[in-house]
PDB file of N, CA and C in Angstrom:
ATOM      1  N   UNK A   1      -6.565  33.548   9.644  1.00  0.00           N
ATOM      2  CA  UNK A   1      -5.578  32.753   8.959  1.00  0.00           C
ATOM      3  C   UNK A   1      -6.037  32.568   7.512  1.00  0.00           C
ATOM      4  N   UNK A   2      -5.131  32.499   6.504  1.00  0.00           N
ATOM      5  CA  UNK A   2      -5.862  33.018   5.116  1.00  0.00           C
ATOM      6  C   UNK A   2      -5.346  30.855   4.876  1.00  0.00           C
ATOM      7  N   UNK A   3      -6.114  30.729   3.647  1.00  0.00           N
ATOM      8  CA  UNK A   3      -5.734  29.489   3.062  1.00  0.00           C
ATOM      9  C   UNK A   3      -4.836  29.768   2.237  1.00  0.00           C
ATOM     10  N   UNK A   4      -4.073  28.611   2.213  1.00  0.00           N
ATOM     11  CA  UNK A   4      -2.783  28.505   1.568  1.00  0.00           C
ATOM     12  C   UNK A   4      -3.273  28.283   0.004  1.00  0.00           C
ATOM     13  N   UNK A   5      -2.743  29.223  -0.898  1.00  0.00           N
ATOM     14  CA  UNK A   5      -3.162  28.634  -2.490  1.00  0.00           C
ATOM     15  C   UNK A   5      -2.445  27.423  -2.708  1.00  0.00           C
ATOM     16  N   UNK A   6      -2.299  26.992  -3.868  1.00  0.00           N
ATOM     17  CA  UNK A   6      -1.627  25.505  -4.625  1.00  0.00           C
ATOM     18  C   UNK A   6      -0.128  26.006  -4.713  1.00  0.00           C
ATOM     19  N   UNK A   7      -0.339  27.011  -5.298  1.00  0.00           N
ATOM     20  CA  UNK A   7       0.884  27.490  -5.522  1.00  0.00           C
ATOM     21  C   UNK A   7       2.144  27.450  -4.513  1.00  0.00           C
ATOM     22  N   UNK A   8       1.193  27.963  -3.465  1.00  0.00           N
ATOM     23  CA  UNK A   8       2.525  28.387  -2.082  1.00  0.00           C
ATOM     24  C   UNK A   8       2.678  26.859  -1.322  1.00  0.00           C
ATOM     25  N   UNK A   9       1.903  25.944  -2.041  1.00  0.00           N
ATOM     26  CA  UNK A   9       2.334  24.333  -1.310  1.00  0.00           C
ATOM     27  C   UNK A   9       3.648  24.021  -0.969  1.00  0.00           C
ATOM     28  N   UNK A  10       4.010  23.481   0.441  1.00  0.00           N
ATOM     29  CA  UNK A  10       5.441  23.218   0.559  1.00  0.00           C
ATOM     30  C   UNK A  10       5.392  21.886  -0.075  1.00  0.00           C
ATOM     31  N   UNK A  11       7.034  21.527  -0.290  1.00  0.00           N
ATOM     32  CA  UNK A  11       6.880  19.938  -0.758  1.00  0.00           C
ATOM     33  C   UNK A  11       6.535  18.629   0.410  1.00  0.00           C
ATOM     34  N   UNK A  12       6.623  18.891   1.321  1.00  0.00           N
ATOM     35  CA  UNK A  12       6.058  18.151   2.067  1.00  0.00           C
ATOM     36  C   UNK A  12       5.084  17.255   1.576  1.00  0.00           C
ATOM     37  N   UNK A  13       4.223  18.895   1.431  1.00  0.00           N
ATOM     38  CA  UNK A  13       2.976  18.467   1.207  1.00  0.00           C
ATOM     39  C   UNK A  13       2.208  17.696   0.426  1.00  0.00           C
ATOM     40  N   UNK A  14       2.609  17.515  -0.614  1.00  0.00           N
ATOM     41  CA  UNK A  14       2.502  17.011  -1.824  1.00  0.00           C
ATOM     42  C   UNK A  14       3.152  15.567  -1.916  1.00  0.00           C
ATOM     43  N   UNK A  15       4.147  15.301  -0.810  1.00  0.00           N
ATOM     44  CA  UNK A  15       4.962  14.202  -0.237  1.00  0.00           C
ATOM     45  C   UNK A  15       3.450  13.327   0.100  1.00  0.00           C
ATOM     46  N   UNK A  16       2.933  13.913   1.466  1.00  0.00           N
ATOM     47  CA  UNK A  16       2.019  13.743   1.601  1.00  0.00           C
ATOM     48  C   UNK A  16       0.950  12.755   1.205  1.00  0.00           C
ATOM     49  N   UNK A  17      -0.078  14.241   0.210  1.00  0.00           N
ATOM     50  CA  UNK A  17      -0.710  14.050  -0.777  1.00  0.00           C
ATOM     51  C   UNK A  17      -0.394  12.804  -1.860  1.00  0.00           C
ATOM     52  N   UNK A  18       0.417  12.091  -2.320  1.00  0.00           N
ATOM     53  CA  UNK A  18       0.864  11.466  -3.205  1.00  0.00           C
ATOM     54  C   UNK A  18       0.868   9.514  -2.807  1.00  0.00           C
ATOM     55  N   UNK A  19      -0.864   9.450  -3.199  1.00  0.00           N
ATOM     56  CA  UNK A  19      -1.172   8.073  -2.642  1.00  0.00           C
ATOM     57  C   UNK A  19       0.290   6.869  -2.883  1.00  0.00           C
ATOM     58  N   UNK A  20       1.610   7.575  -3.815  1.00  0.00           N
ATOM     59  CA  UNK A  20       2.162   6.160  -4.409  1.00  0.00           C
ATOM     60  C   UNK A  20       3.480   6.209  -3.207  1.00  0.00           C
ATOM     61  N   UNK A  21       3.669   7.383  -2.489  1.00  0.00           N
ATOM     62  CA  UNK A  21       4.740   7.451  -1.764  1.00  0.00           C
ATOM     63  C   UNK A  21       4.501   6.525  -0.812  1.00  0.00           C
ATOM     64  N   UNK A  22       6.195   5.692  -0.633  1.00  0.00           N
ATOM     65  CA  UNK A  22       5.859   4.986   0.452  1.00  0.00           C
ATOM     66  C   UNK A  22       6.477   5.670   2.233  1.00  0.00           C
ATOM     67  N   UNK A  23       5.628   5.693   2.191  1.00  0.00           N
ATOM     68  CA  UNK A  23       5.317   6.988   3.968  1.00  0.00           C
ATOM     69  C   UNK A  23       5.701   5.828   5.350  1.00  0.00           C
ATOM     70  N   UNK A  24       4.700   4.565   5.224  1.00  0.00           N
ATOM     71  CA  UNK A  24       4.220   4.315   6.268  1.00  0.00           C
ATOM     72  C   UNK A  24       5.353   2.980   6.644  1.00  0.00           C
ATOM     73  N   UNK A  25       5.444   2.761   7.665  1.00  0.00           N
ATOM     74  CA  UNK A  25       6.490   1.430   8.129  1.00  0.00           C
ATOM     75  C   UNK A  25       4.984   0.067   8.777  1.00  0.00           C
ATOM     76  N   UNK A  26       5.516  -1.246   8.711  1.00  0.00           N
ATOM     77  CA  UNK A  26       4.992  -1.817   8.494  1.00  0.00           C
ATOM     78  C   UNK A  26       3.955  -2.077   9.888  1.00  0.00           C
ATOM     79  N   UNK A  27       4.632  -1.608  11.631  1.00  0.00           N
ATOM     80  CA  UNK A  27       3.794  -1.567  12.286  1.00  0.00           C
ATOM     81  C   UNK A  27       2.455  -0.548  12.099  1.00  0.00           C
ATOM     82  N   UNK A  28       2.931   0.857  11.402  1.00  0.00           N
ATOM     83  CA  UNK A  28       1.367   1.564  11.732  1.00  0.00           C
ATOM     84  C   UNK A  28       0.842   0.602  10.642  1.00  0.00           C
ATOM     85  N   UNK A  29       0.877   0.290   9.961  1.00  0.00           N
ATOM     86  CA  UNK A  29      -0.208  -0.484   8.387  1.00  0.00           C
ATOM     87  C   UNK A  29      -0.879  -1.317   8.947  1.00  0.00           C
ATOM     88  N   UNK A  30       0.102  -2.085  10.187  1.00  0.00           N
ATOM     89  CA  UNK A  30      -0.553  -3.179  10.474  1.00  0.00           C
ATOM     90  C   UNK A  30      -1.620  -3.032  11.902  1.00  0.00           C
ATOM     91  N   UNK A  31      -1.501  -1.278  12.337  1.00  0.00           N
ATOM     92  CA  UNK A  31      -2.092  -1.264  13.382  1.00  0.00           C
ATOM     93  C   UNK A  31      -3.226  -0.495  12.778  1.00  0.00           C
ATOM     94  N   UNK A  32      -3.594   0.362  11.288  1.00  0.00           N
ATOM     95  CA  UNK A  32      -3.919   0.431  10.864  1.00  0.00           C
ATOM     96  C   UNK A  32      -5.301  -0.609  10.367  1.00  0.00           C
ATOM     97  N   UNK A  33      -4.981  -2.080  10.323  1.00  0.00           N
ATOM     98  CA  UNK A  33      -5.739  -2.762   9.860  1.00  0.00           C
ATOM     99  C   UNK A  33      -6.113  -3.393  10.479  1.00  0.00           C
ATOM    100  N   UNK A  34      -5.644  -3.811  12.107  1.00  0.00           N
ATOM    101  CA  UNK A  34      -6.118  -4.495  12.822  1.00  0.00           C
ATOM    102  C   UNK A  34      -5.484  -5.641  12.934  1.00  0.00           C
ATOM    103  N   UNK A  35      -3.965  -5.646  12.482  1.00  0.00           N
ATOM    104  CA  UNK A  35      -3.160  -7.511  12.100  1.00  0.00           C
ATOM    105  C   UNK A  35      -2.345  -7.450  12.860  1.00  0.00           C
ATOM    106  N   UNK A  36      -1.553  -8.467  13.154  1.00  0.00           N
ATOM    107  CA  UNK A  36       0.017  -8.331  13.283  1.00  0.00           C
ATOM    108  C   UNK A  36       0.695  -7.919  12.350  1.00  0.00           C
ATOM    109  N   UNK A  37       2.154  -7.409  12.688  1.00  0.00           N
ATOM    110  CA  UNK A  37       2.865  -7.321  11.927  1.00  0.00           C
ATOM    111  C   UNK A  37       3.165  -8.606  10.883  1.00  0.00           C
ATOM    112  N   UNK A  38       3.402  -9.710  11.195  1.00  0.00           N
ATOM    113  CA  UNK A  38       3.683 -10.678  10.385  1.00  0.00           C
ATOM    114  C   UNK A  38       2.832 -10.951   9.084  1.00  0.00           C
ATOM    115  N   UNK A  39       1.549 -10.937   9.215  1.00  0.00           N
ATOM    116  CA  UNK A  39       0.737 -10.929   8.765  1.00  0.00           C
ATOM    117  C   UNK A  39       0.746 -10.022   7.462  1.00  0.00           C
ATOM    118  N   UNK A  40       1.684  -8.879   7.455  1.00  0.00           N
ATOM    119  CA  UNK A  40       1.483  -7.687   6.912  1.00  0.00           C
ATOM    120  C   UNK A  40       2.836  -8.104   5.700  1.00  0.00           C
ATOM    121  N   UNK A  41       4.185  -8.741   6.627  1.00  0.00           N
ATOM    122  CA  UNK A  41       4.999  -8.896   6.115  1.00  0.00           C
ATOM    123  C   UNK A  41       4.850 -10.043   5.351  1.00  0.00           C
ATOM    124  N   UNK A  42       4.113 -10.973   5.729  1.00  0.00           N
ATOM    125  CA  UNK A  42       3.600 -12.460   4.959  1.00  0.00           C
ATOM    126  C   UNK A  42       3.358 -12.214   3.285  1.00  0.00           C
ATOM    127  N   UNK A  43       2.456 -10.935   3.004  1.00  0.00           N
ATOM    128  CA  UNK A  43       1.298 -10.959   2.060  1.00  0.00           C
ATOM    129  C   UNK A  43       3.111  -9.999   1.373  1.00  0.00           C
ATOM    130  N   UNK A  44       3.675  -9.792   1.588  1.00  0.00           N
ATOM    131  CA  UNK A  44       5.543  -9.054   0.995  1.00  0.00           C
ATOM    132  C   UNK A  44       5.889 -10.125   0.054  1.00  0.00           C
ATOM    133  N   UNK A  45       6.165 -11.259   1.305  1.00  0.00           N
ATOM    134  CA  UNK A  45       6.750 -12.474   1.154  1.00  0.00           C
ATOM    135  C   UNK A  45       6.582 -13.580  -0.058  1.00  0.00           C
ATOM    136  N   UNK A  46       4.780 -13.310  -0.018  1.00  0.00           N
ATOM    137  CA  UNK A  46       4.459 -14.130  -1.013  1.00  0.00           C
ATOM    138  C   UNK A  46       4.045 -13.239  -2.100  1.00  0.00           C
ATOM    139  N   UNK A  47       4.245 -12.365  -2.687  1.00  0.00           N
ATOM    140  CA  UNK A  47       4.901 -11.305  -3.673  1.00  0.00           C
ATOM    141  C   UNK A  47       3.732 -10.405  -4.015  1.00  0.00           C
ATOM    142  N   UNK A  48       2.522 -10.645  -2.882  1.00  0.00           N
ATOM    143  CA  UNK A  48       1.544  -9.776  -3.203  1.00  0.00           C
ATOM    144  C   UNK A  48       1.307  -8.456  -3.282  1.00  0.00           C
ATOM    145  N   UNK A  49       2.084  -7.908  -2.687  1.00  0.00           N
ATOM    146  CA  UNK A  49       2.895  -6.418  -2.438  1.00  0.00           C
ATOM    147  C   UNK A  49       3.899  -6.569  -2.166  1.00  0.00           C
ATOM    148  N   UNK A  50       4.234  -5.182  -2.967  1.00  0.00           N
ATOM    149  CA  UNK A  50       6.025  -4.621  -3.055  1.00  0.00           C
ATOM    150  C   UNK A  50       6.015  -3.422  -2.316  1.00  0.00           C
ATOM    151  N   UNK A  51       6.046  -3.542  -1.061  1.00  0.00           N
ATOM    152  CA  UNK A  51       6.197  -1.728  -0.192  1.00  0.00           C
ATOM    153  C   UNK A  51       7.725  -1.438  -1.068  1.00  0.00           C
ATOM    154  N   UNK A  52       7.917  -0.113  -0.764  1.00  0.00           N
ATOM    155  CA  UNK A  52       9.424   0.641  -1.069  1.00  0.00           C
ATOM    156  C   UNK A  52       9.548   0.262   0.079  1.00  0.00           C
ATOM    157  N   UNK A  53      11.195   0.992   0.295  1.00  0.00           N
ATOM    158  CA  UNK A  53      12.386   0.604   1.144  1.00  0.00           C
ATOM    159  C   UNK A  53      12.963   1.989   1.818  1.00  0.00           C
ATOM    160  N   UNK A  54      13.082   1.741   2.873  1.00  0.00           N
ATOM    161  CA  UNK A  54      13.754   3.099   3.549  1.00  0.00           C
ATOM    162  C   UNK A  54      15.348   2.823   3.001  1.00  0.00           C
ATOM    163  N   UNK A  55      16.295   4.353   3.265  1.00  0.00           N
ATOM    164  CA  UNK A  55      17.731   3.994   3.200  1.00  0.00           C
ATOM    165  C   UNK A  55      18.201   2.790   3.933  1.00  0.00           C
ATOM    166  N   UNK A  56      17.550   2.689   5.196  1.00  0.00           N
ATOM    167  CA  UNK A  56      18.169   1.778   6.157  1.00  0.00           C
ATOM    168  C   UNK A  56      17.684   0.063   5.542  1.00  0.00           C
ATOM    169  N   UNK A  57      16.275  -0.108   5.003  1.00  0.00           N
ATOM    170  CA  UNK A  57      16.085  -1.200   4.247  1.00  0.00           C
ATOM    171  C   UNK A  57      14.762  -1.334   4.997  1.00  0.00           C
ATOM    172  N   UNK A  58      14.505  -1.123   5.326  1.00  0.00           N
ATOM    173  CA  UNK A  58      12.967  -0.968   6.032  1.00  0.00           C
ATOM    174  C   UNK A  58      11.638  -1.150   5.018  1.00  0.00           C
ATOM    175  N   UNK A  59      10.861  -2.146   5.481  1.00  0.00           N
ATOM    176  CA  UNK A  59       9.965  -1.296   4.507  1.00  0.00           C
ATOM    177  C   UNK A  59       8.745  -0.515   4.837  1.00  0.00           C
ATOM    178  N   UNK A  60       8.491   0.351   3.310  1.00  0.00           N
ATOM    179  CA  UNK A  60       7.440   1.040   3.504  1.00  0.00           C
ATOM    180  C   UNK A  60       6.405   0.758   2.771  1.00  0.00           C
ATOM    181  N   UNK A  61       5.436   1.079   3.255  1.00  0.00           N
ATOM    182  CA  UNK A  61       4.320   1.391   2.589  1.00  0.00           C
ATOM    183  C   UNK A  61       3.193   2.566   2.449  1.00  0.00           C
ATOM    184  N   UNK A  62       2.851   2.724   0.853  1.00  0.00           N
ATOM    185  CA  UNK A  62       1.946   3.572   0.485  1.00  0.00           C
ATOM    186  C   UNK A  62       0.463   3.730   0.300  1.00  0.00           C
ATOM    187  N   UNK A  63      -0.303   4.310   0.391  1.00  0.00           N
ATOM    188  CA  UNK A  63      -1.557   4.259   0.573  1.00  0.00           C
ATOM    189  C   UNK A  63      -2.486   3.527  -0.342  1.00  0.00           C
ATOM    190  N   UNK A  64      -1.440   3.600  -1.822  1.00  0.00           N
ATOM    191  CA  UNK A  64      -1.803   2.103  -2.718  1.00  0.00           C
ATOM    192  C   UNK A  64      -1.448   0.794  -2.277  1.00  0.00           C
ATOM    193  N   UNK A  65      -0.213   0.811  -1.108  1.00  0.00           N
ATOM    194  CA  UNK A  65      -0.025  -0.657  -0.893  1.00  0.00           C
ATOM    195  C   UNK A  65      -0.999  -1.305   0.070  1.00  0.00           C
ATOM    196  N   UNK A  66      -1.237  -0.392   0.688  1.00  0.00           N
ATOM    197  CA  UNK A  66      -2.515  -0.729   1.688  1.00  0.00           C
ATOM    198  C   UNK A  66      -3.940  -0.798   1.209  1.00  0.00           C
ATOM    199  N   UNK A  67      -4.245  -0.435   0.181  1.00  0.00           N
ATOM    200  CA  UNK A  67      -5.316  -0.486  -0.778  1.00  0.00           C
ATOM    201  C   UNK A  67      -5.094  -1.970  -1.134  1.00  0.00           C
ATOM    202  N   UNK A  68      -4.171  -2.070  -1.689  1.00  0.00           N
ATOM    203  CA  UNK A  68      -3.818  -3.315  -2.603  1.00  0.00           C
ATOM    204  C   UNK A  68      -3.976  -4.817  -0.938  1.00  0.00           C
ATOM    205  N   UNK A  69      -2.984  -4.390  -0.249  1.00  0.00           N
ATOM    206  CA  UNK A  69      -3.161  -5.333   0.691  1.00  0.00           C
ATOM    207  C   UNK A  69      -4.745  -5.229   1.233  1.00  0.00           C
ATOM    208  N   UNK A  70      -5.256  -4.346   1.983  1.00  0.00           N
ATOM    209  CA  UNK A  70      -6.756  -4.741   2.043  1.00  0.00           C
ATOM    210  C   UNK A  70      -7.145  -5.504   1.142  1.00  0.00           C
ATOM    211  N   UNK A  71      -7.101  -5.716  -0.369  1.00  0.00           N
ATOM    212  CA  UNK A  71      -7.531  -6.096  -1.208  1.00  0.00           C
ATOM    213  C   UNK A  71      -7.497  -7.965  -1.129  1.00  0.00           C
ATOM    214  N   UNK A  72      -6.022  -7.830  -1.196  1.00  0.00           N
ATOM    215  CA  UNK A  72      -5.596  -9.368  -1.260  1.00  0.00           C
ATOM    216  C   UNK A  72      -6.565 -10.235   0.055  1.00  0.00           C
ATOM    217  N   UNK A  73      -6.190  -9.283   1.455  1.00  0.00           N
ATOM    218  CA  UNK A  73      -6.530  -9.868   2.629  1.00  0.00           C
ATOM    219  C   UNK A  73      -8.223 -10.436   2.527  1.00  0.00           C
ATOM    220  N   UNK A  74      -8.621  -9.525   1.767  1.00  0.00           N
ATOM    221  CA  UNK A  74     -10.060  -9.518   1.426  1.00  0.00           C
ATOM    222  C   UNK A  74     -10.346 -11.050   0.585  1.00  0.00           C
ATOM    223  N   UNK A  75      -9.726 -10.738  -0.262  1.00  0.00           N
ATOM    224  CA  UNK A  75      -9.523 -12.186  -1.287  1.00  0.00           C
ATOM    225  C   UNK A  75      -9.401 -13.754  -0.403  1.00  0.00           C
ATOM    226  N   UNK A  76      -8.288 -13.651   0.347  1.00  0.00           N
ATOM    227  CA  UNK A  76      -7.837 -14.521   1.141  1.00  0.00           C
ATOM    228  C   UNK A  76      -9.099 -15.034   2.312  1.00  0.00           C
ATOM    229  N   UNK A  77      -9.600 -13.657   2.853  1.00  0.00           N
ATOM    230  CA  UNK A  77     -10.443 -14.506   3.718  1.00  0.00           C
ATOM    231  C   UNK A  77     -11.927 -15.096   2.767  1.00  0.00           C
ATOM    232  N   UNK A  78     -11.748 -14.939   1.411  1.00  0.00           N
ATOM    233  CA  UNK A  78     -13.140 -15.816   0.698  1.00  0.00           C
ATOM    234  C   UNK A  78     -12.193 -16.999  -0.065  1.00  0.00           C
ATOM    235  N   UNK A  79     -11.228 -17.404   1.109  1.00  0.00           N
ATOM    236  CA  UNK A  79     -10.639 -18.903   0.510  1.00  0.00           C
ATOM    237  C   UNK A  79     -10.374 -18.550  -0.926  1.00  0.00           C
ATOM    238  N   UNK A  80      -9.396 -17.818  -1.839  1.00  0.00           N
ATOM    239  CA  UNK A  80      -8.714 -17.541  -2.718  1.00  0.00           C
ATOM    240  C   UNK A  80      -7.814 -18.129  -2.018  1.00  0.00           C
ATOM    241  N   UNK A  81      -6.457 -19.017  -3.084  1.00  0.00           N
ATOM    242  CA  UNK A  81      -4.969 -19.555  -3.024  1.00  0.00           C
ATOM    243  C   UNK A  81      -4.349 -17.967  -3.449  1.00  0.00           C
ATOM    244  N   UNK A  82      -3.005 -18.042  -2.400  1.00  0.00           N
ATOM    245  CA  UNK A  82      -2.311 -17.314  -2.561  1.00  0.00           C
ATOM    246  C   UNK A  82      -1.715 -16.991  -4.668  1.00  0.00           C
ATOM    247  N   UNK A  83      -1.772 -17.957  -5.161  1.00  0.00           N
ATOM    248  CA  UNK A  83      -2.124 -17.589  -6.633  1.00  0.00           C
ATOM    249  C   UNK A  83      -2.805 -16.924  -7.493  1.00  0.00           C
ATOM    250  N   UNK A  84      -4.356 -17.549  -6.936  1.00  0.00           N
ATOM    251  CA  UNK A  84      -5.469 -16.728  -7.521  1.00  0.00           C
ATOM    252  C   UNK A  84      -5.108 -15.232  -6.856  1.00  0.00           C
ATOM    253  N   UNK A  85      -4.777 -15.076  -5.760  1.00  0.00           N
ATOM    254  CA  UNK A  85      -5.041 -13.615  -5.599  1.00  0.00           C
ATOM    255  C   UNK A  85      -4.274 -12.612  -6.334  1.00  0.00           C
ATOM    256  N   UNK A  86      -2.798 -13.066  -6.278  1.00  0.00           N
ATOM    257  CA  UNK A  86      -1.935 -12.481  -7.383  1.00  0.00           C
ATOM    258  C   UNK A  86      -2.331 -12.078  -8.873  1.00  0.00           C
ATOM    259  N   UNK A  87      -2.836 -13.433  -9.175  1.00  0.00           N
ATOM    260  CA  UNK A  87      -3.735 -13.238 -10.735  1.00  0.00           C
ATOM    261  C   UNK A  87      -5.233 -12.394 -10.835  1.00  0.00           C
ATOM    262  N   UNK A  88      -5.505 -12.177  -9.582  1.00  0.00           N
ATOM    263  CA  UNK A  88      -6.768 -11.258  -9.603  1.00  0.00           C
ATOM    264  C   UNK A  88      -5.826  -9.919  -9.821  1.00  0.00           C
ATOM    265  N   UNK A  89      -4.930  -9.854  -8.452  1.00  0.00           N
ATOM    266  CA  UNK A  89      -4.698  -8.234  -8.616  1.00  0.00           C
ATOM    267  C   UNK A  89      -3.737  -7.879  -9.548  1.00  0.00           C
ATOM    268  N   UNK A  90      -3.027  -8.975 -10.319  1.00  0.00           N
ATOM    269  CA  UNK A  90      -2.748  -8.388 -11.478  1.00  0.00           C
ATOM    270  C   UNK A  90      -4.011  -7.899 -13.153  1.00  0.00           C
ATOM    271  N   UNK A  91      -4.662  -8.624 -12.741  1.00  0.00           N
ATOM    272  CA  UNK A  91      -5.788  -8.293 -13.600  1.00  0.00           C
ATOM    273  C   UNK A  91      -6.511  -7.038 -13.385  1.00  0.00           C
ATOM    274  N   UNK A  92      -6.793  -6.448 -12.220  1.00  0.00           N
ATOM    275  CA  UNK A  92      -7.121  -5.091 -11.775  1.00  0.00           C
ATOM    276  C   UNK A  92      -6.449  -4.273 -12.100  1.00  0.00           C
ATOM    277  N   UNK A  93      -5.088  -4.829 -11.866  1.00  0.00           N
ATOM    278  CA  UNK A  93      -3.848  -3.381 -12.254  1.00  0.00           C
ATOM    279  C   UNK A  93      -3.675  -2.884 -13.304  1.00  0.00           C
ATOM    280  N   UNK A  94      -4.618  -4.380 -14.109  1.00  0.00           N
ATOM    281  CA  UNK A  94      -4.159  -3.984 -16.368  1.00  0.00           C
ATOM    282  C   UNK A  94      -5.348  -3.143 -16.363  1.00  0.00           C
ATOM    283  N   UNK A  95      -6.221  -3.532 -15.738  1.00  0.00           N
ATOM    284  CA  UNK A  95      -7.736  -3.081 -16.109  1.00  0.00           C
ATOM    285  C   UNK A  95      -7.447  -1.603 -15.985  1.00  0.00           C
ATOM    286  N   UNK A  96      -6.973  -0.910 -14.439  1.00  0.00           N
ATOM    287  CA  UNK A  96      -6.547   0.311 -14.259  1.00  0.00           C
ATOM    288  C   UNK A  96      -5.576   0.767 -14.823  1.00  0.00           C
ATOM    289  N   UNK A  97      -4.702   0.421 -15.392  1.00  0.00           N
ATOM    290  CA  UNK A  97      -3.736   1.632 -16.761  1.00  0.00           C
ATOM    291  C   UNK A  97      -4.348   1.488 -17.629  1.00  0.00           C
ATOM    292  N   UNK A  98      -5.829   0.710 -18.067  1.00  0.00           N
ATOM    293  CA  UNK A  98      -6.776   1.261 -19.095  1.00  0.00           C
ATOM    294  C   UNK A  98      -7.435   2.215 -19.464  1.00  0.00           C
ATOM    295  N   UNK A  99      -7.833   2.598 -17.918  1.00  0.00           N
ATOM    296  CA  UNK A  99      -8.677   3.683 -17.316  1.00  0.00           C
ATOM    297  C   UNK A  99      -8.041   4.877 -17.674  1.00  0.00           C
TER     298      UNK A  99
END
């Protein structure tokens, strides 16, 4: 079986590949991390993540939103207010379009 060059990539793939796509629905994320669902939808709610939206209205999430949520969850369990955490990970996010 020969490897596929870059070139002959289907788009799938690259669907894939593309940490910002939102792929995932909110049970695998949350089975993913070990939570409930609620839990997953909570950290939505209080505006800490923005998953995308399926046609149907669903949401999704991308391998940055799950980055980002690990992040917050992380925050949260060292007793951060749902505030501070927002203002942390907006401060990360300026820091990274610096980069």
């Amino acid at each position: 079986m020969s490897k596929t060059s870059r070139n002959d990539r289907e788009a799938w793939e690259d669907v894939l590949d593309d940490p910002e796509e939102p792929l995932y629905p909110v049970g695998v994320v949350a089975d993913l991390l070990g939570v409930d669902p609620q839990v997953v939808r909570g950290y939505d709610q209080r505006g800490l993540i923005a998953p995308g939206r399926s046609s149907s209205g669903h949401r999704r999430y991308s391998r940055q939103d799950i980055r980002r949520l690990v992040r917050a969850m992380r925050l949260a369990g060292e007793g951060i207010p749902t505030t501070g955490i927002g203002r942390i990970l907006e401060l990360e996010d300026e820091l990274d379009r610096r980069d």
